[in-house]
C-alpha atoms as a PDB file:
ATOM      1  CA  UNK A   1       0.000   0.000   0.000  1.00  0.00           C
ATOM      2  CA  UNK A   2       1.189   3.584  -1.105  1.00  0.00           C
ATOM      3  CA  UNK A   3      -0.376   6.931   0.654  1.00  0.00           C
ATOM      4  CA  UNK A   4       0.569  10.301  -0.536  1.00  0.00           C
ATOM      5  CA  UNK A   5      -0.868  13.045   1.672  1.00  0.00           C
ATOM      6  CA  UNK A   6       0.919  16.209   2.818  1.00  0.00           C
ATOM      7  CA  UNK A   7      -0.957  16.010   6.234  1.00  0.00           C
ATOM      8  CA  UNK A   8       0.413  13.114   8.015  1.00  0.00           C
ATOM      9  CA  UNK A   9      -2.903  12.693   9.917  1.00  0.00           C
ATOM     10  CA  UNK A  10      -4.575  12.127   5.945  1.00  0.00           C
ATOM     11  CA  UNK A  11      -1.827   9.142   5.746  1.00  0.00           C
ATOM     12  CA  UNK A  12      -2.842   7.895   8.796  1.00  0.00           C
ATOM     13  CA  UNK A  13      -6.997   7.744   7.639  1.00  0.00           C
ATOM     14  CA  UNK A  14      -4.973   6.494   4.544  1.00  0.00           C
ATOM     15  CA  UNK A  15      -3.665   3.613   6.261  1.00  0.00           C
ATOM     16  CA  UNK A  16      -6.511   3.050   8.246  1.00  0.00           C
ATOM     17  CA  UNK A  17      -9.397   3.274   5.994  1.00  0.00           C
ATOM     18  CA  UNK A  18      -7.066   0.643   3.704  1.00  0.00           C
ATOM     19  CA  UNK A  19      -6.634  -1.920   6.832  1.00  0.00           C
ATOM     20  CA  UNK A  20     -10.509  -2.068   7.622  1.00  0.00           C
ATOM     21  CA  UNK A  21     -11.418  -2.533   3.566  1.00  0.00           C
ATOM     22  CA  UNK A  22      -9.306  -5.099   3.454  1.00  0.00           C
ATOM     23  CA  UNK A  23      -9.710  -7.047   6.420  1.00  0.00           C
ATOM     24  CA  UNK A  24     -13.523  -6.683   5.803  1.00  0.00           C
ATOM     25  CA  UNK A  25     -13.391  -7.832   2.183  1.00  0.00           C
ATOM     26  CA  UNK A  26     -11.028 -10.409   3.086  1.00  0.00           C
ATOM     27  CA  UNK A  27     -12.987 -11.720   6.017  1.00  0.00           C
ATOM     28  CA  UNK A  28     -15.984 -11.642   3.151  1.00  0.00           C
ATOM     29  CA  UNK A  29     -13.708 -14.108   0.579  1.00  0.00           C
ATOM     30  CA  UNK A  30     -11.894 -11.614  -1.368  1.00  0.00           C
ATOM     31  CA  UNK A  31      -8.388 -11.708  -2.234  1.00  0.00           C
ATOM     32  CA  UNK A  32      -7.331  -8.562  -0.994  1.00  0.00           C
ATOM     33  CA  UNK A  33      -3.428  -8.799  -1.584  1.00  0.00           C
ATOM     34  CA  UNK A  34      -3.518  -6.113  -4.065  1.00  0.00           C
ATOM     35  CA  UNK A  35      -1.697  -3.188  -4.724  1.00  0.00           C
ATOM     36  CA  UNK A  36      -3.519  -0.005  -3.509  1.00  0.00           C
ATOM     37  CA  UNK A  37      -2.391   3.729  -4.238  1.00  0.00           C
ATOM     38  CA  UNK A  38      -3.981   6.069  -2.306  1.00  0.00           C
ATOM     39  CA  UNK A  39      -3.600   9.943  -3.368  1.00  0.00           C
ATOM     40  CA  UNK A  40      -5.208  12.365  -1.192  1.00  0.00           C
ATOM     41  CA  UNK A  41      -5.884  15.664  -3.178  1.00  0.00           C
ATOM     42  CA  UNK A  42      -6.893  19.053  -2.917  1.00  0.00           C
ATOM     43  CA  UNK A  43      -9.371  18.643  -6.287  1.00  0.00           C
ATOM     44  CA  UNK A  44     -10.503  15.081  -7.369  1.00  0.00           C
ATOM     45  CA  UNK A  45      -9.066  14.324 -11.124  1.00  0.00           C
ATOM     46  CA  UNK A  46     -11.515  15.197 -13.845  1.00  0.00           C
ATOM     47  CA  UNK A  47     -12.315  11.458 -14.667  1.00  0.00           C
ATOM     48  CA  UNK A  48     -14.113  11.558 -11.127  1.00  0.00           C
ATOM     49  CA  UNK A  49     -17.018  12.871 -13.083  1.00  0.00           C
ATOM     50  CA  UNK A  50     -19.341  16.021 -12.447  1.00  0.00           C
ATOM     51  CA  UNK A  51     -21.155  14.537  -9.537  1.00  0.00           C
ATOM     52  CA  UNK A  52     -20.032  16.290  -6.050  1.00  0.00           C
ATOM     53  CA  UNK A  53     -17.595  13.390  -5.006  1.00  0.00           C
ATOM     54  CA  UNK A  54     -14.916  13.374  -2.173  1.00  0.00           C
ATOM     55  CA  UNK A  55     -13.319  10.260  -3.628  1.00  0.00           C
ATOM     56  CA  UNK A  56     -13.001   8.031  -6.535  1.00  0.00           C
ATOM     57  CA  UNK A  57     -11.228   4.578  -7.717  1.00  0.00           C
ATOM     58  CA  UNK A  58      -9.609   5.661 -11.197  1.00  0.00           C
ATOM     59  CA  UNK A  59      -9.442   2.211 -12.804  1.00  0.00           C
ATOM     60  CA  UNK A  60      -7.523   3.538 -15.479  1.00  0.00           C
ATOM     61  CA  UNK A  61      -4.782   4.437 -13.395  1.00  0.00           C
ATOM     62  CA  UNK A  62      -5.500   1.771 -10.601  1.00  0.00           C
ATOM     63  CA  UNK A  63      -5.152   4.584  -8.201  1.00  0.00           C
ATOM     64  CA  UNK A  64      -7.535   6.052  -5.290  1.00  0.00           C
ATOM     65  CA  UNK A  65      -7.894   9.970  -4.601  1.00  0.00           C
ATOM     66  CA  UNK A  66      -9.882  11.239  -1.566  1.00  0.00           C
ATOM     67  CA  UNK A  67     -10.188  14.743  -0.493  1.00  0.00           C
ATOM     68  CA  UNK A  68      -7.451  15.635   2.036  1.00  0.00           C
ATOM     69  CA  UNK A  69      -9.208  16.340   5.577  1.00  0.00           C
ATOM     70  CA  UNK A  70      -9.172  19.763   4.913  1.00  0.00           C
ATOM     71  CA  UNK A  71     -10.915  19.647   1.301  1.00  0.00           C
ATOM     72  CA  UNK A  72     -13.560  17.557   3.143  1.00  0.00           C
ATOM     73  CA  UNK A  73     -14.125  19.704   5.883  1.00  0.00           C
ATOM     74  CA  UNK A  74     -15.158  22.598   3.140  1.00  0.00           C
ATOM     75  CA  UNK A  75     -17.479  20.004   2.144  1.00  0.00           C
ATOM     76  CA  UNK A  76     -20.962  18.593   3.778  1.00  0.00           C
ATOM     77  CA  UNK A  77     -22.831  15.482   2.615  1.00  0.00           C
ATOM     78  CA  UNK A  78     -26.089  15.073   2.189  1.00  0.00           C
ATOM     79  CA  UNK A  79     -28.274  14.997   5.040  1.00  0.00           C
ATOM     80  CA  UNK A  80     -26.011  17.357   7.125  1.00  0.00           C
ATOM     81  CA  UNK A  81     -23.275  15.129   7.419  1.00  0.00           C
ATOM     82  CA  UNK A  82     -20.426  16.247   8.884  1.00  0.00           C
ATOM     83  CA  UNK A  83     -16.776  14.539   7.722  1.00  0.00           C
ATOM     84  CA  UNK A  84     -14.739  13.962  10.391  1.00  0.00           C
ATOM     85  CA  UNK A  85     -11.751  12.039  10.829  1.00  0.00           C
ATOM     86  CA  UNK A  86     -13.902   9.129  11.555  1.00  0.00           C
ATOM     87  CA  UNK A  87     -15.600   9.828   8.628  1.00  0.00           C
ATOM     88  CA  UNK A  88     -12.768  11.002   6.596  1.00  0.00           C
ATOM     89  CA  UNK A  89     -11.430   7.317   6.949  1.00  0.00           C
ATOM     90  CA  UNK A  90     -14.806   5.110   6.170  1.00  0.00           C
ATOM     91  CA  UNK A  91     -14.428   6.904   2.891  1.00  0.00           C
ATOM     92  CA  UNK A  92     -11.216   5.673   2.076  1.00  0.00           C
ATOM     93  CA  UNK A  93     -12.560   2.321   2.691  1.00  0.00           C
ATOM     94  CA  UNK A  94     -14.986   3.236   0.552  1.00  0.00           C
ATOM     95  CA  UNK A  95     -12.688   4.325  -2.502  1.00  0.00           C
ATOM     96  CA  UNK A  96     -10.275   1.020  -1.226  1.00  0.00           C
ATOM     97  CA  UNK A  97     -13.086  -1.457  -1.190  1.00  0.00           C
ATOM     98  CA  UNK A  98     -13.746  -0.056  -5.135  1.00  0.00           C
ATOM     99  CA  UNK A  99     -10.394  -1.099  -5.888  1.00  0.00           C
ATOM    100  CA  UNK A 100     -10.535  -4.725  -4.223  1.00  0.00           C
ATOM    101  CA  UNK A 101     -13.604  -5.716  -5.684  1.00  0.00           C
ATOM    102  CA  UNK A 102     -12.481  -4.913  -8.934  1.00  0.00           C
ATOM    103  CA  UNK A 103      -9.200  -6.214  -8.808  1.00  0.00           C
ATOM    104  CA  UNK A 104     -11.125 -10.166  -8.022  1.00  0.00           C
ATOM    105  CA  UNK A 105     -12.353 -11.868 -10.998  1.00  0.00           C
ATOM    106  CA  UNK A 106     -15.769 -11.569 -10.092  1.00  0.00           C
ATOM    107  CA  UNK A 107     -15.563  -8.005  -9.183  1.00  0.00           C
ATOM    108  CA  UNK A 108     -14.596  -6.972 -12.827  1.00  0.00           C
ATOM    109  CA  UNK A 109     -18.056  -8.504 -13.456  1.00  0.00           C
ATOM    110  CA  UNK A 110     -20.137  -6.414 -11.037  1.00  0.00           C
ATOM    111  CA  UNK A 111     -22.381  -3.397 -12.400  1.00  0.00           C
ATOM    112  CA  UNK A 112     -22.190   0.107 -10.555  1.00  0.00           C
ATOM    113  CA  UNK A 113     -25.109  -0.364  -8.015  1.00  0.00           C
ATOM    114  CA  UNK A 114     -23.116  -4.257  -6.560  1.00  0.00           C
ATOM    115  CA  UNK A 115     -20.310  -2.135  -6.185  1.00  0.00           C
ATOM    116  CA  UNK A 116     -21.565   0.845  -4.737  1.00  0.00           C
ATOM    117  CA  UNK A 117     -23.291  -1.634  -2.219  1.00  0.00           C
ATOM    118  CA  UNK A 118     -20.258  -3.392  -1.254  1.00  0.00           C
ATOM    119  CA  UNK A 119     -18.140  -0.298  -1.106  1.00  0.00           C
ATOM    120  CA  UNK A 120     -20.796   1.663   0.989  1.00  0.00           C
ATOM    121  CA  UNK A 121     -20.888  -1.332   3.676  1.00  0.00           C
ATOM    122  CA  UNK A 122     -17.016  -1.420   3.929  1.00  0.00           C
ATOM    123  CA  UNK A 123     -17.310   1.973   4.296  1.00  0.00           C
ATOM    124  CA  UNK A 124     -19.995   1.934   7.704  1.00  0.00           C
ATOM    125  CA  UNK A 125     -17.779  -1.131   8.961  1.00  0.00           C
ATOM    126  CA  UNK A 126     -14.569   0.947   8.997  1.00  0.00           C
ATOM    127  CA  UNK A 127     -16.554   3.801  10.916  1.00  0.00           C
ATOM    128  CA  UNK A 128     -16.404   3.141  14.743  1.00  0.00           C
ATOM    129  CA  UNK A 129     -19.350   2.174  16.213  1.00  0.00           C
ATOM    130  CA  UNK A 130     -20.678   5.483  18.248  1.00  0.00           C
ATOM    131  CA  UNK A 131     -20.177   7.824  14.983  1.00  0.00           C
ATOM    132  CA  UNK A 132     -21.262   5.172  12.061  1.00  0.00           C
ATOM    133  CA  UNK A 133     -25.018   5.478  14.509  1.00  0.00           C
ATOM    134  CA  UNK A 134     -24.449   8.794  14.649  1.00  0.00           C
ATOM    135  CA  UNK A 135     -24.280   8.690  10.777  1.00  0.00           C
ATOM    136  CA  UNK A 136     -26.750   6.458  10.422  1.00  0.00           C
ATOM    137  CA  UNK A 137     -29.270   8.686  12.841  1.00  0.00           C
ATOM    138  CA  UNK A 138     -28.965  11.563  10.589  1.00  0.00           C
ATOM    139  CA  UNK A 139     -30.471   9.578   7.394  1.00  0.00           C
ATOM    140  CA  UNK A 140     -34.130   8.475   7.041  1.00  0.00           C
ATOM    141  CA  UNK A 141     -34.790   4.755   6.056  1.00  0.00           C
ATOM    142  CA  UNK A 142     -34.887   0.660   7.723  1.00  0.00           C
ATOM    143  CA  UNK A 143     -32.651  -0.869   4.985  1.00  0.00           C
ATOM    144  CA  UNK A 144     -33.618  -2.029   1.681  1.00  0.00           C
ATOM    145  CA  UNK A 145     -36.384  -4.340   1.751  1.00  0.00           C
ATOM    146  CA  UNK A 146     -36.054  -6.005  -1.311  1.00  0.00           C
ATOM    147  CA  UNK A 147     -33.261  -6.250  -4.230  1.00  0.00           C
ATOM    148  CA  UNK A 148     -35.502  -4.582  -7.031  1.00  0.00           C
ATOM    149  CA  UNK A 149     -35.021  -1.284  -4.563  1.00  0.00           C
ATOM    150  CA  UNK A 150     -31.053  -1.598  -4.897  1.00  0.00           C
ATOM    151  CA  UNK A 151     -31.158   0.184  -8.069  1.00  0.00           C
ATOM    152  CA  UNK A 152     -29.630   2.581 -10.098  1.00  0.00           C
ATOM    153  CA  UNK A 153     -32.401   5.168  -9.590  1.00  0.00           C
ATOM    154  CA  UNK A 154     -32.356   5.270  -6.018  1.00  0.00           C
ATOM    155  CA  UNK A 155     -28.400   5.537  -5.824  1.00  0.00           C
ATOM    156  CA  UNK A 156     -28.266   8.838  -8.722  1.00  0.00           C
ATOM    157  CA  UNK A 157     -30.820  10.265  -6.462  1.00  0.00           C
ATOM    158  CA  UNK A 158     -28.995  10.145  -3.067  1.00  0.00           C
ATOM    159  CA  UNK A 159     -26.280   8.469  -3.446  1.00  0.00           C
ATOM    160  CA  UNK A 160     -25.469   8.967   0.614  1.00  0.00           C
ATOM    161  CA  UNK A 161     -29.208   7.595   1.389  1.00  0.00           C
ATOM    162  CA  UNK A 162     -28.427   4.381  -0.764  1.00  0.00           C
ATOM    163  CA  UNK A 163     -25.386   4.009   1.147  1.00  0.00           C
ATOM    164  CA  UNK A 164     -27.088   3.754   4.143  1.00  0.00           C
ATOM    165  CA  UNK A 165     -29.740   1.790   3.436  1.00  0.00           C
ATOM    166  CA  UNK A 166     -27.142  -0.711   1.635  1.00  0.00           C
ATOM    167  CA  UNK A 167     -25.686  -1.000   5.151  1.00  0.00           C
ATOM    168  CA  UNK A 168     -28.546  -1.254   7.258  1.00  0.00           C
ATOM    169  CA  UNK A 169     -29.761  -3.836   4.050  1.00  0.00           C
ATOM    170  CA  UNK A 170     -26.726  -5.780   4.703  1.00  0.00           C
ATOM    171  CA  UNK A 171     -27.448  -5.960   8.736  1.00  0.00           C
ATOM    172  CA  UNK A 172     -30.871  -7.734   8.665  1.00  0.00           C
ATOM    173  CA  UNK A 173     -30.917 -11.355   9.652  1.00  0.00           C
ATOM    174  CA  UNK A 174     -30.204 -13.354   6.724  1.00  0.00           C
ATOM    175  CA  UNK A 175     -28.251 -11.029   4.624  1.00  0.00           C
ATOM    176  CA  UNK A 176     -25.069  -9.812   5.680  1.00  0.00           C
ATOM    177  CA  UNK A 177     -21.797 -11.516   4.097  1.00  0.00           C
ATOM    178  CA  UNK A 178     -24.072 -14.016   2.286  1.00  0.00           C
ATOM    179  CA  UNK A 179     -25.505 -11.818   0.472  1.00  0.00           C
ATOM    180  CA  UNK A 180     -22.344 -10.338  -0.637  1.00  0.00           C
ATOM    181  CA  UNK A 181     -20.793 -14.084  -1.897  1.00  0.00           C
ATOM    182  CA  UNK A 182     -24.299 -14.077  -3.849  1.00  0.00           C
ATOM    183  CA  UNK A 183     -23.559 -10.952  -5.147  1.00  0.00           C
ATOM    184  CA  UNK A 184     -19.638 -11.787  -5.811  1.00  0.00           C
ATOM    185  CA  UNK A 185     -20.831 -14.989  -7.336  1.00  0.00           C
ATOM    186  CA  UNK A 186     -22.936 -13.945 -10.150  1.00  0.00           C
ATOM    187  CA  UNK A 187     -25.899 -15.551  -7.985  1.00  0.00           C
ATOM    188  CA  UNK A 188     -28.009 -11.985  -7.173  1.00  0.00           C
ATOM    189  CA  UNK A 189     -27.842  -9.641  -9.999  1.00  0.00           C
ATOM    190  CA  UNK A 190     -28.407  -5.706  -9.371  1.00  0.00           C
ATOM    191  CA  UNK A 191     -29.973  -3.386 -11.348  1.00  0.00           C
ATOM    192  CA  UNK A 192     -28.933  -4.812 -14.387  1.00  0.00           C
ATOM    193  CA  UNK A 193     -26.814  -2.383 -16.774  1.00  0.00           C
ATOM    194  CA  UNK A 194     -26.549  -2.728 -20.345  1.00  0.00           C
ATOM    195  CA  UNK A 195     -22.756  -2.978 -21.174  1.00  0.00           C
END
């Protein structure tokens, strides 16, 4: 693993949101010995898109940039959320888990929504307890119900609602890191994309 930051306390979330991607993804059956890059920035590159974003998994370049601290801190999520270092490091999991997934087999195979889902649940799991139901307080929902409401739709709309009710999805009885082999497997299909 590679972290460029200025801040030293940006490598540290670096290092840290890295560590609980990968020992959650690994604990879930991925191969997570991969090479990660992390690049924390003052402006995300333009091939993060229009959409507001704080980070992104360039898969051209096989590199992740999040917003150093400070760029986050000029910037609040949706639903008043605050980015703290807490925060600040569940969303390098976030952009980490991105480049796992797609680094596995099956992951290459996986359409946005599957990996938004799996990326937004590393992200809550790297989040310590107290602030990820702190997080979770400040956004309205009980989890998905059903996997025809994991969609596209529902993610372009709010993407930080979907990533919430991914997680709170993932938590019911039943679900949780079955689901995800189902998903990783090919045997639960999301929102099906046309490629």
């Amino acid at each position: 693993m590679v972290v460029e930051a200025e801040d030293p306390a940006d490598r540290d979330a670096g290092c840290r949101g890295a560590e609980a991607a990968a020992a959650f993804l690994a604990a879930s059956g991925l191969d997570t010995r991969v090479p990660i890059h992390i690049t924390f920035v003052e402006t995300l590159p333009p091939s993060a898109g229009a959409l507001p974003a704080v980070g992104c998994y360039v898969r051209s370049e096989d590199r992740v940039y999040v917003l150093s601290f400070a760029g986050c801190e000029r910037t609040k999520l949706e639903h008043d959320v605050i980015i703290d270092r807490p925060v600040h490091v569940g969303l390098v999991a976030h952009e980490v888990a991105h480049a796992i997934v797609r680094a596995d087999p099956r992951g290459g195979t996986l359409g946005l929504v599957a990996h938004e889902y799996i990326a937004y649940v590393a992200m809550y799991e790297a989040m310590p307890p107290g602030r990820r139901s702190e997080v979770l307080a400040q956004i309205p929902g009980d989890g998905f119900e059903s996997e025809l409401q994991i969609n596209s739709f529902v993610y372009a709309v709010d993407p930080v609602r979907f990533g919430a009710q991914a997680y709170r999805h993932y938590l019911k009885p039943g679900i949780g890191r079955s689901f995800l082999a189902s998903l990783l497997n090919g045997q639960v299909v999301l929102d099906v994309e046309p490629r």
